[in-house]
Structures are given as C-alpha cells and as structure tokens.
C-alpha atoms as a PDB file:
ATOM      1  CA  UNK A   1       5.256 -27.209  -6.324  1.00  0.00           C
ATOM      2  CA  UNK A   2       4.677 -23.390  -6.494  1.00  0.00           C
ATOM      3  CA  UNK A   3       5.652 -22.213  -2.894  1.00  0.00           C
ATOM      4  CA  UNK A   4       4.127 -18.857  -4.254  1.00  0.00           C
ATOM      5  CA  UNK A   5       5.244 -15.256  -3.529  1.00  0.00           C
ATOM      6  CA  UNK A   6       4.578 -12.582  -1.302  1.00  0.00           C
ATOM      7  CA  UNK A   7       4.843  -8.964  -1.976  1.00  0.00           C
ATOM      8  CA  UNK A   8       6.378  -6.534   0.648  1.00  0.00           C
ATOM      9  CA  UNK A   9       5.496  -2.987  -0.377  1.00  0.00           C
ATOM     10  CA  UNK A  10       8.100  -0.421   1.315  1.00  0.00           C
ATOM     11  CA  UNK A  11      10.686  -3.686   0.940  1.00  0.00           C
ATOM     12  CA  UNK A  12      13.976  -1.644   0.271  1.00  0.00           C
ATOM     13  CA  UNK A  13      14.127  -0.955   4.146  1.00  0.00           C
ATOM     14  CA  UNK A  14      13.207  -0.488   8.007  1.00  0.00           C
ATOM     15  CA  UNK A  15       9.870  -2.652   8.853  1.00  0.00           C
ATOM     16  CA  UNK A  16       9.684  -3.609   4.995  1.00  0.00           C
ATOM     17  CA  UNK A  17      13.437  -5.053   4.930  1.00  0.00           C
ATOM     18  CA  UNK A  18      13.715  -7.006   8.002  1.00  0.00           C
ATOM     19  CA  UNK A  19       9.953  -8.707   6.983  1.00  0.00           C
ATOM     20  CA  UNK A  20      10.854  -9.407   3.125  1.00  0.00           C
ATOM     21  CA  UNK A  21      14.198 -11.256   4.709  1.00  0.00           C
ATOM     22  CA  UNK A  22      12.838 -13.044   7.129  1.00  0.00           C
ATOM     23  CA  UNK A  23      10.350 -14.265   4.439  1.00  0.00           C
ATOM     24  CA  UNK A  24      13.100 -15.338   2.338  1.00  0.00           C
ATOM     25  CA  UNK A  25      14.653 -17.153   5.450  1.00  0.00           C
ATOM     26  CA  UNK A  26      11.309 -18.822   5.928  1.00  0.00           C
ATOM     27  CA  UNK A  27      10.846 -20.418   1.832  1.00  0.00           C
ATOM     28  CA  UNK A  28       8.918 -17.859   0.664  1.00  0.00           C
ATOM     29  CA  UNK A  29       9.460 -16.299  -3.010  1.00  0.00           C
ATOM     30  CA  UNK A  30       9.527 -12.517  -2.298  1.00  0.00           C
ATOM     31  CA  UNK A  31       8.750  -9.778  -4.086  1.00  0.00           C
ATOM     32  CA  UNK A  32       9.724  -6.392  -3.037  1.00  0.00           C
ATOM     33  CA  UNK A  33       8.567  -2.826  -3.549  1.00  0.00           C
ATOM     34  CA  UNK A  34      10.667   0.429  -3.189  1.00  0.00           C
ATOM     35  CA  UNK A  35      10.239   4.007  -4.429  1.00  0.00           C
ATOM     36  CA  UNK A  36      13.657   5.654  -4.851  1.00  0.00           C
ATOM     37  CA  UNK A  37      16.492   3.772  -3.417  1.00  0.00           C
ATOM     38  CA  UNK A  38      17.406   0.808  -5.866  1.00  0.00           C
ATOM     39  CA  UNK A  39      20.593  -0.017  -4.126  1.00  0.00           C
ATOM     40  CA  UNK A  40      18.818  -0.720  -0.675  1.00  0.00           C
ATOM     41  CA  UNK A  41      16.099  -2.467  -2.699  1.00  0.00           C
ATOM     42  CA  UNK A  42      19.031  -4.570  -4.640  1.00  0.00           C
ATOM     43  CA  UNK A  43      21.022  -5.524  -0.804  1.00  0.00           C
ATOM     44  CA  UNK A  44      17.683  -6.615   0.678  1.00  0.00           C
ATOM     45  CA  UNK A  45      17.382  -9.195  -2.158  1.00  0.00           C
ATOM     46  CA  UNK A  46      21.273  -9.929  -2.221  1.00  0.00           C
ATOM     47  CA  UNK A  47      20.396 -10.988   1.281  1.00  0.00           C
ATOM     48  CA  UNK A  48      17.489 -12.992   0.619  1.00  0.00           C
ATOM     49  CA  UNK A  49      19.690 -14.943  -2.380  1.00  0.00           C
ATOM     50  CA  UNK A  50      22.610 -15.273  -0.312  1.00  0.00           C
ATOM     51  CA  UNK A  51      20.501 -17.124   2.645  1.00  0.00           C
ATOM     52  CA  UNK A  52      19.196 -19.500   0.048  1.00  0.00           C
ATOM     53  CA  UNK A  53      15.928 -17.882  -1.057  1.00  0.00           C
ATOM     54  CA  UNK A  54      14.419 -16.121  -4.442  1.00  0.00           C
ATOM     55  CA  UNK A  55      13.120 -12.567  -4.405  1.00  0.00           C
ATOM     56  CA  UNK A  56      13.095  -9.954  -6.821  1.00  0.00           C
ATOM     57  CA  UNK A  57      12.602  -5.736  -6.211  1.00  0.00           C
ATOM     58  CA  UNK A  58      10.318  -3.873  -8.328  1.00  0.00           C
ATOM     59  CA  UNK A  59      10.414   0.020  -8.182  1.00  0.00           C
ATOM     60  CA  UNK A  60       6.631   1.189  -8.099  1.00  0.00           C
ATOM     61  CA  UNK A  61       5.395   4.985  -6.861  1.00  0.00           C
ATOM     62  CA  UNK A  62       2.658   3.947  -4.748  1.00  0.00           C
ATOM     63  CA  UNK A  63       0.913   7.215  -5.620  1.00  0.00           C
ATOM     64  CA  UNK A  64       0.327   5.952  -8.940  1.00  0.00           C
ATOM     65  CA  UNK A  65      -2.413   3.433  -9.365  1.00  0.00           C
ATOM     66  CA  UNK A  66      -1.074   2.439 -12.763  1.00  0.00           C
ATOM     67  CA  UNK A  67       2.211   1.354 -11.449  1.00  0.00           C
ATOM     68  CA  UNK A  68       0.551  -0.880  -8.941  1.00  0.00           C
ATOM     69  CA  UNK A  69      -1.483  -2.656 -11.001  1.00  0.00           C
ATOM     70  CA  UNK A  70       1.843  -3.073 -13.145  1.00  0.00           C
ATOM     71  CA  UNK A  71       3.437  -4.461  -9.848  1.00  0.00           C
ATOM     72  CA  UNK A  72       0.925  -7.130 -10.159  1.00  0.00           C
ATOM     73  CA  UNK A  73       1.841  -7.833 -13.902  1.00  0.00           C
ATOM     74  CA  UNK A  74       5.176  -8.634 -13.165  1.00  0.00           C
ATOM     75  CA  UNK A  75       6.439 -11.690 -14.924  1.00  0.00           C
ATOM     76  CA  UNK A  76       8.567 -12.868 -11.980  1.00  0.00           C
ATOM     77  CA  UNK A  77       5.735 -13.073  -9.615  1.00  0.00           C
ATOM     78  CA  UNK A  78       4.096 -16.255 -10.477  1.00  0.00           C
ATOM     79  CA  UNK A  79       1.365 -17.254  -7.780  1.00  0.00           C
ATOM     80  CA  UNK A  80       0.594 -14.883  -5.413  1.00  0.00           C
ATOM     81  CA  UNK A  81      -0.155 -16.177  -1.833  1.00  0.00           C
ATOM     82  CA  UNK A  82       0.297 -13.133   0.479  1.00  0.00           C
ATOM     83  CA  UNK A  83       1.005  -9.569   0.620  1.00  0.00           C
ATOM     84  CA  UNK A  84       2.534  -6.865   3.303  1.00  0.00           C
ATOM     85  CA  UNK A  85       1.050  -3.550   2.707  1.00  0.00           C
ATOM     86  CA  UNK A  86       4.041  -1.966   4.510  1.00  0.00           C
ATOM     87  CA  UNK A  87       4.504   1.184   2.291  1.00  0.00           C
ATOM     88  CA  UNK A  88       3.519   4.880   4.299  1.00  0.00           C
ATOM     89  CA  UNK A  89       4.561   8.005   4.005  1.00  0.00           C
ATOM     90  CA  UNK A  90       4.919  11.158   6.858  1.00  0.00           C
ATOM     91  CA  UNK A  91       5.870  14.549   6.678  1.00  0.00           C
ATOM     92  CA  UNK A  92       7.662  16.656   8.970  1.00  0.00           C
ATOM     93  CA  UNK A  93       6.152  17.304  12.550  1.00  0.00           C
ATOM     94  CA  UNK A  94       3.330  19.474  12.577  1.00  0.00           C
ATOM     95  CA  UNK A  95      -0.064  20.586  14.313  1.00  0.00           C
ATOM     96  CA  UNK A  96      -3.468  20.220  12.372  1.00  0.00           C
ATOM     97  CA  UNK A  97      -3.498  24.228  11.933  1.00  0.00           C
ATOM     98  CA  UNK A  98      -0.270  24.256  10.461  1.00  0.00           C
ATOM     99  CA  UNK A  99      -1.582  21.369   7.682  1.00  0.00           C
ATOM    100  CA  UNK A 100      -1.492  22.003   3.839  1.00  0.00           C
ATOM    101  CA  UNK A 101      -4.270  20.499   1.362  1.00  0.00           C
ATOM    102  CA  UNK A 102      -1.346  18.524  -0.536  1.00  0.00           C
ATOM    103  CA  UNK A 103      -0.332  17.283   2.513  1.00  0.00           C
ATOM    104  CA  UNK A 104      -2.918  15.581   3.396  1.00  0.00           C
ATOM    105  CA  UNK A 105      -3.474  14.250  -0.179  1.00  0.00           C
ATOM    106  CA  UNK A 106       0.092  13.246  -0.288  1.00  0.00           C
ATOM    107  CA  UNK A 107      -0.375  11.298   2.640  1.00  0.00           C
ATOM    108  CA  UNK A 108      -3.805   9.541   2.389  1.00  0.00           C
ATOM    109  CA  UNK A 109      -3.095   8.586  -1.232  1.00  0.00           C
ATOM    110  CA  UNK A 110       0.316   6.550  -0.311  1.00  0.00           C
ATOM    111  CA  UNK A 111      -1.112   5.224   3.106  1.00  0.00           C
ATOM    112  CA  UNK A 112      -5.119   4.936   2.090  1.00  0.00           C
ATOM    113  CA  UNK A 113      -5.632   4.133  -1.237  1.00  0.00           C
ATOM    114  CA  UNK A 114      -2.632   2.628  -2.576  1.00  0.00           C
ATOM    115  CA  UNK A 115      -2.867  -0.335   0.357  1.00  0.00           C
ATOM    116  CA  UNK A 116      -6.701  -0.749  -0.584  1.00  0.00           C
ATOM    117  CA  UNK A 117      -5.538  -0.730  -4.687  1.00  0.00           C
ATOM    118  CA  UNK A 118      -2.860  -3.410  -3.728  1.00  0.00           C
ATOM    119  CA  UNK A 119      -5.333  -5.566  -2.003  1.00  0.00           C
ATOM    120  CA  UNK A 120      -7.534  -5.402  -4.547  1.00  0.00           C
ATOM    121  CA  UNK A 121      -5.474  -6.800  -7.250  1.00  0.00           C
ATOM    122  CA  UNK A 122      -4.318  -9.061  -4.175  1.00  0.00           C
ATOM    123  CA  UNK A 123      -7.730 -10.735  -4.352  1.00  0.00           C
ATOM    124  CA  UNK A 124      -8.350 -10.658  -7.798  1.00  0.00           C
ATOM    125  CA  UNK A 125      -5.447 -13.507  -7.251  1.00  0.00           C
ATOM    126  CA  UNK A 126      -5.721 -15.168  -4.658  1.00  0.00           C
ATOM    127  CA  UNK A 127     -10.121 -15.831  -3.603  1.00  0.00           C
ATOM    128  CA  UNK A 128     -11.279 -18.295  -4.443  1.00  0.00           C
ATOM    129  CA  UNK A 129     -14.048 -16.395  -5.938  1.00  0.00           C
ATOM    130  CA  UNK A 130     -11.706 -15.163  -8.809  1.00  0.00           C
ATOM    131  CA  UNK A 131     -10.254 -18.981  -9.252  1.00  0.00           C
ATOM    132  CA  UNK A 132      -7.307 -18.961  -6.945  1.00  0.00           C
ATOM    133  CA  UNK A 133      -6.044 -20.631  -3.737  1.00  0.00           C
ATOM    134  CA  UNK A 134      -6.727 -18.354  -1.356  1.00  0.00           C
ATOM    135  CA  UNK A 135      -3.919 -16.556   0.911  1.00  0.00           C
ATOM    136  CA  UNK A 136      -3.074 -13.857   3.357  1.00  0.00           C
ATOM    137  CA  UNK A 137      -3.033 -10.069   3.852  1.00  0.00           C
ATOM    138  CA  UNK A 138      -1.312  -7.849   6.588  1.00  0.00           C
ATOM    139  CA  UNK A 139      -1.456  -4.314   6.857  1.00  0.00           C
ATOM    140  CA  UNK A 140       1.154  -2.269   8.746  1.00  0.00           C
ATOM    141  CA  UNK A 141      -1.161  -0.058  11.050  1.00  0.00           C
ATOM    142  CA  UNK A 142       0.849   1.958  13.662  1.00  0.00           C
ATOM    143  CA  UNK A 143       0.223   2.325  17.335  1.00  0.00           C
ATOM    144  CA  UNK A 144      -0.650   6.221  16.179  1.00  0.00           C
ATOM    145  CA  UNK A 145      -4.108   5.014  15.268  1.00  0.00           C
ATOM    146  CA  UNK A 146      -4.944   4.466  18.958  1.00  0.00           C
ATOM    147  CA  UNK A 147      -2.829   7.448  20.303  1.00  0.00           C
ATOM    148  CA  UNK A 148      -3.765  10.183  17.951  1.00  0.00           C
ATOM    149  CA  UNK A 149      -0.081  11.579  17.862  1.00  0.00           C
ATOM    150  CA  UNK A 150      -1.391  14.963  18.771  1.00  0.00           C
ATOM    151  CA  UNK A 151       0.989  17.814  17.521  1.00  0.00           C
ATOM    152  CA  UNK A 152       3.480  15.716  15.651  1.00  0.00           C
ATOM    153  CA  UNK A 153       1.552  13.859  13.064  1.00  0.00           C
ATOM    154  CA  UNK A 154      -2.265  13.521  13.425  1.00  0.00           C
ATOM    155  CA  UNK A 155      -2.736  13.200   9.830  1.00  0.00           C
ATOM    156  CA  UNK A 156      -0.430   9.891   9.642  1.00  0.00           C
ATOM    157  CA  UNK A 157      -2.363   8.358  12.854  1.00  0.00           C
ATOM    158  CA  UNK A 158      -5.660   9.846  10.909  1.00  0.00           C
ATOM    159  CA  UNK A 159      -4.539   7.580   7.992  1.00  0.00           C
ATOM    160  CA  UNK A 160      -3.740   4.808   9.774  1.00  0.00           C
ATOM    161  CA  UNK A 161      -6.817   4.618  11.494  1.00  0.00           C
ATOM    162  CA  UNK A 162      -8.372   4.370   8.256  1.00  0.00           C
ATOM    163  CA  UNK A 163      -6.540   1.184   7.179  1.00  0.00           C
ATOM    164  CA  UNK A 164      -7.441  -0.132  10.678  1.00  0.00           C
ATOM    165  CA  UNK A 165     -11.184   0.070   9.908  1.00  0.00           C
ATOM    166  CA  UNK A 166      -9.877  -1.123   6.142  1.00  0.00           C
ATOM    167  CA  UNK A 167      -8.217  -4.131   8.016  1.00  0.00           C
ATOM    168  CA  UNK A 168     -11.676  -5.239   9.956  1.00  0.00           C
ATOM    169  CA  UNK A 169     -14.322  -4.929   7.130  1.00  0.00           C
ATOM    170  CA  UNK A 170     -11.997  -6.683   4.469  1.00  0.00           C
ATOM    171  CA  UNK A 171     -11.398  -9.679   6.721  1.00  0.00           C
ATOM    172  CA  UNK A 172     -15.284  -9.837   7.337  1.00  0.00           C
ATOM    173  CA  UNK A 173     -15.425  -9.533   2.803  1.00  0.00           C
ATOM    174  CA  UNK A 174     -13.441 -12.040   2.412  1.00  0.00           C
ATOM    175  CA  UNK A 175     -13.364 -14.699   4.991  1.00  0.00           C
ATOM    176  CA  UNK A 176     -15.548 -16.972   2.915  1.00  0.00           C
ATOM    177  CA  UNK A 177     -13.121 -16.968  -0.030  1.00  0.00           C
ATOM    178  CA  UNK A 178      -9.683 -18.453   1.286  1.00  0.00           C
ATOM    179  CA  UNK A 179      -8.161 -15.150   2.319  1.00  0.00           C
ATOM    180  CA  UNK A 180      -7.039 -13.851   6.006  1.00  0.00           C
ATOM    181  CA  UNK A 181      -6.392 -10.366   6.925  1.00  0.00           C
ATOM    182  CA  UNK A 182      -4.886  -9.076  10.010  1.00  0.00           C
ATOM    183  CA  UNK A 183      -2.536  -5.938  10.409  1.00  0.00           C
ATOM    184  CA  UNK A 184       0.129  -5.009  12.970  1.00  0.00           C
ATOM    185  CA  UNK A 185       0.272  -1.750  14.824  1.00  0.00           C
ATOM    186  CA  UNK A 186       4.186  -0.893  15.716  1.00  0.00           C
ATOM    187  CA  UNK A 187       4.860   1.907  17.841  1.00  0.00           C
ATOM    188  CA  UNK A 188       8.371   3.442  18.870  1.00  0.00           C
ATOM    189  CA  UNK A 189      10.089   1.947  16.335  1.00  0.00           C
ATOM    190  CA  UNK A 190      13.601   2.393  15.388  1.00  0.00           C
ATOM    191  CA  UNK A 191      13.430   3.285  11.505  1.00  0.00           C
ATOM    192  CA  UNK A 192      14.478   5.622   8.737  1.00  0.00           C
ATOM    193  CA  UNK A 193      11.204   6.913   8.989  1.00  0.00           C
ATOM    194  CA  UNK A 194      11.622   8.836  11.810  1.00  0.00           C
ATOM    195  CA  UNK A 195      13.587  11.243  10.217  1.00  0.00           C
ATOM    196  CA  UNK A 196      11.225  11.821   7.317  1.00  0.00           C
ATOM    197  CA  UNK A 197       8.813  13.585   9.883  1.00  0.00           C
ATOM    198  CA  UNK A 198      12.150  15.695  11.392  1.00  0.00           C
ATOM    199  CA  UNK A 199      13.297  14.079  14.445  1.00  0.00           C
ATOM    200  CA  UNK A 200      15.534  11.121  13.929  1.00  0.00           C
ATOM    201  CA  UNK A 201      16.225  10.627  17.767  1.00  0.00           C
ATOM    202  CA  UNK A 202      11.934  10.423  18.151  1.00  0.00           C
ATOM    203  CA  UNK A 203      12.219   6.666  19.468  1.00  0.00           C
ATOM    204  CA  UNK A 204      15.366   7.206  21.956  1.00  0.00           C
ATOM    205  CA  UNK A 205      13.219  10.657  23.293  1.00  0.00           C
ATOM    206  CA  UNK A 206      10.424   8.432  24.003  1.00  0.00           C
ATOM    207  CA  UNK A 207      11.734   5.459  25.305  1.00  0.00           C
ATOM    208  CA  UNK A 208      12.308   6.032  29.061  1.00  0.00           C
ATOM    209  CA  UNK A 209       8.266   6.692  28.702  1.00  0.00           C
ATOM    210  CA  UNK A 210       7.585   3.279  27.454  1.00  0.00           C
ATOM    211  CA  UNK A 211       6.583   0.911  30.228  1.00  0.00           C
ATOM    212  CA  UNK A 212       9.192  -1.550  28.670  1.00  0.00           C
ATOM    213  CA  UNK A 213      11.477   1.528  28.397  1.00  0.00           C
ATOM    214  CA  UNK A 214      13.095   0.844  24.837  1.00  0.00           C
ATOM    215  CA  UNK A 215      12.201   1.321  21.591  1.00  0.00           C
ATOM    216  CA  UNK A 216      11.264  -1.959  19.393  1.00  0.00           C
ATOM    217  CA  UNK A 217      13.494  -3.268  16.375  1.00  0.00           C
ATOM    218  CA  UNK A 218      12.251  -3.947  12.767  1.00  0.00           C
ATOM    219  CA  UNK A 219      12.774  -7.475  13.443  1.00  0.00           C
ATOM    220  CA  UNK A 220      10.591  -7.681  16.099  1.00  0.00           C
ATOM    221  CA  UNK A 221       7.445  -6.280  13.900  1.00  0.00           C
ATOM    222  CA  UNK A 222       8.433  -8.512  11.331  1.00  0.00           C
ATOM    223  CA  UNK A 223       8.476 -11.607  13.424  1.00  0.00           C
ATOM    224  CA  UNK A 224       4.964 -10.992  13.694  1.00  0.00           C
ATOM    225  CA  UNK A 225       3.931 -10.056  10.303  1.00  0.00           C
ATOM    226  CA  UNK A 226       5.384 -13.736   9.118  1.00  0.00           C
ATOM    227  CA  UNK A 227       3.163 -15.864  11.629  1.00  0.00           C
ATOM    228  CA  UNK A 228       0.405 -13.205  10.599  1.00  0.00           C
ATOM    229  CA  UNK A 229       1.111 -14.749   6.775  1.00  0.00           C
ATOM    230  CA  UNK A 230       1.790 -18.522   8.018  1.00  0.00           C
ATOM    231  CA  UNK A 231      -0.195 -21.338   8.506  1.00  0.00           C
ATOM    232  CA  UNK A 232       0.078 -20.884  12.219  1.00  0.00           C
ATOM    233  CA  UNK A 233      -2.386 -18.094  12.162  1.00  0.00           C
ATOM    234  CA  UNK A 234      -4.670 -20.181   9.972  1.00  0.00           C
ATOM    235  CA  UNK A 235      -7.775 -18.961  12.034  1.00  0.00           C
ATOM    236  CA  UNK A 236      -6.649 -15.403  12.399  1.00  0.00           C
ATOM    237  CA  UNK A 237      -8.645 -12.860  10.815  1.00  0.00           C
ATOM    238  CA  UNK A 238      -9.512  -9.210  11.105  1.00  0.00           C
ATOM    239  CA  UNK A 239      -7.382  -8.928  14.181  1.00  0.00           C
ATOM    240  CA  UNK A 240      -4.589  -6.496  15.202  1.00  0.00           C
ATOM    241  CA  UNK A 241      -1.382  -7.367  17.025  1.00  0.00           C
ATOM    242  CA  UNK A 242       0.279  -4.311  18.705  1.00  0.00           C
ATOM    243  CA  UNK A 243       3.707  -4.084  19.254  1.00  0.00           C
ATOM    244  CA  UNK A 244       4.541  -0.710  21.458  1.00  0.00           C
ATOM    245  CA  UNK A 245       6.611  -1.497  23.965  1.00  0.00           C
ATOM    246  CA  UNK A 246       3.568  -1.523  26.188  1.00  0.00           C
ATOM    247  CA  UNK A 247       1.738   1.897  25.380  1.00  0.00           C
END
C-alpha cells in the first residue's frame, strides 16, 4: 500500500528539519525542499534513511513558480498525502521607514505566494474533486502575526498574517473535498533564521520575557505539525496552534 509522501518546504533545516525527520520516524515518505544548502538537505535525509524511512531532497527557489510546479513533477514523489509549507524568508532588522520596494517583494513572494502556489498543486492531488484521496495541509505562521514585531520585522509578521487569513479561508474551500488545513504559529524559536534578520542571540534576549522564560526548540513545533498531518487531528481544520512560550 502507498503510505504516500509529504513535502516539507524549507526541509534542509531549523523548523523544516526537525518536522521532515520526525515524519520519517513516524512512516511517512518525505520529500524535502531546500534553496542553497545541498549538504544540510542531503544529512536531513541521511537521517531519515538511517532511522528506517524513505525521503528524498529536491532543490527548488521558492521565488520561482516554475520550479514549484516542477517540485510537484518529481518522479520520486508518488502519492501525495500532505504538505508543510515551512519555507520563509526575513531580512535584516528594520523599521517600516527604513523598507525598500524589493524588500517587500522579496519577502511576500517567498512567504505569500509561493505557500498559496504549493497548495495549489497540493490540491490538484490530493481533493477529491481532482480524483484523489484527500490529505492534509499545514502552514508555518509565526507568533509575529499576532504581535506585529514592531521595529524589527513588520513586513515578515505583515506576511505572515497573510497566510493566517490564507490558512482560514482554504480550510473553509476545501473541507468538503478530503483535505484539512491548519497552520502553527512558533514564536521565540531557536533557528538559523534568526541570524538572517541580524541578531542571532534574538531568542536568548527575549527569553527571560517569556512567561515560560525559554525559548522553544524545532522539535517542539514539529511535534505539532505531525499530529496537525495525522489522523489524530482528523476533525481539525482551519485552526491555529501557537507555540510561544506563552506570549
């Protein structure tokens, strides 16, 4: 029986990683996305293999619709049953007065559009509409679409916000056709990321003002982005876990 696969976008590390091994752990066939860092990409699936399970990395610029609908080509694939839209982007620490037009675009093309392209071709596999056997979505919000992130990186909470509101009317879409989707909203957590937008040390500044006064691990998120994808959430839809530490 085909157990199916589920693609992890942003696979090659932080929230992506820990979620596309766990997935292995748990039977899943996963497929894996990552931009630049094949090596990373390549020990997240040597992990996966090692522990038993099947998985494969495929390099796609998520600012390139034509290379995500070539993700969804790939022969290795087979069924598709679920997918993490995990992939973002942020820039370095900034006010809104201090933004730049390609900023912006930079950032609402990899964190907008290119989640709403790969659930598109998502569905076009797995509603039952379109012939399949129906399956699950889960976007990675952030816990900056509730707090704004004012003077560090209100365009990323701007975008994420978006995909919230992208979460709640695609669950509504397609609730009738065998598909669930849910996202999670991580906050404070320690990533690579962190030092994209300048500060590597963000999480440890901010901890001792986190009512559970730590920062979360990438394991943690992911432990909720599986039962988000399992059977266990079966009557979950258009609903948002947040995992903050409290705030």
């Amino acid at each position: 029986m085909d157990v199916g696969t589920v693609i992890v976008t942003g696979g090659s590390r932080g929230i992506g990683a820990a979620t596309a091994r766990l997935l292995g752990t748990a039977g899943h066939r996963v497929c894996l996305t990552y931009r630049a860092d094949a090596a990373a990409a390549e020990r997240v699936v040597g992990d996966i293999v090692a522990a038993g399970g099947a998985a494969v990395a495929v390099r796609v610029d998520m600012s390139d619709p034509a290379d995500i609908e070539a993700l969804f080509g790939t022969a290795e694939l087979g069924t598709v049953t679920g997918l993490v839209n995990n992939a973002a982007t942020l820039e370095t620490q900034c006010r809104v007065d201090e933004l730049a037009a390609d900023r912006l675009h930079r950032i609402m093309t990899v964190n907008v559009v290119a989640p709403m392209l790969c659930a598109k071709h998502a569905i076009r596999r797995m509603s039952t509409a379109h012939g399949g056997a129906g399956g699950a979505i889960v976007n990675v919000s952030s816990a900056a679409a509730r707090l704004g992130a004012p003077g560090e990186y209100v365009d990323y909470a701007a975008s994420k916000g978006a995909l919230d509101t992208f979460t709640r009317g695609l669950a509504v879409e397609v609730a009738a056709e065998g598909i669930r989707v849910n996202a999670v909203r991580p906050g404070f957590i320690h990533t690579d990321m962190h030092a994209d937008g300048g500060e590597p040390g963000r999480v440890d500044r901010l901890a001792p003002s986190l009512p559970m006064r730590r920062g979360g691990r990438p394991e943690e998120v992911a432990e909720a982005i599986v039962w988000l994808l399992s059977e266990r959430a079966s009557y979950v839809t258009g609903t948002f876990v947040d995992l903050a530490g409290g705030r």
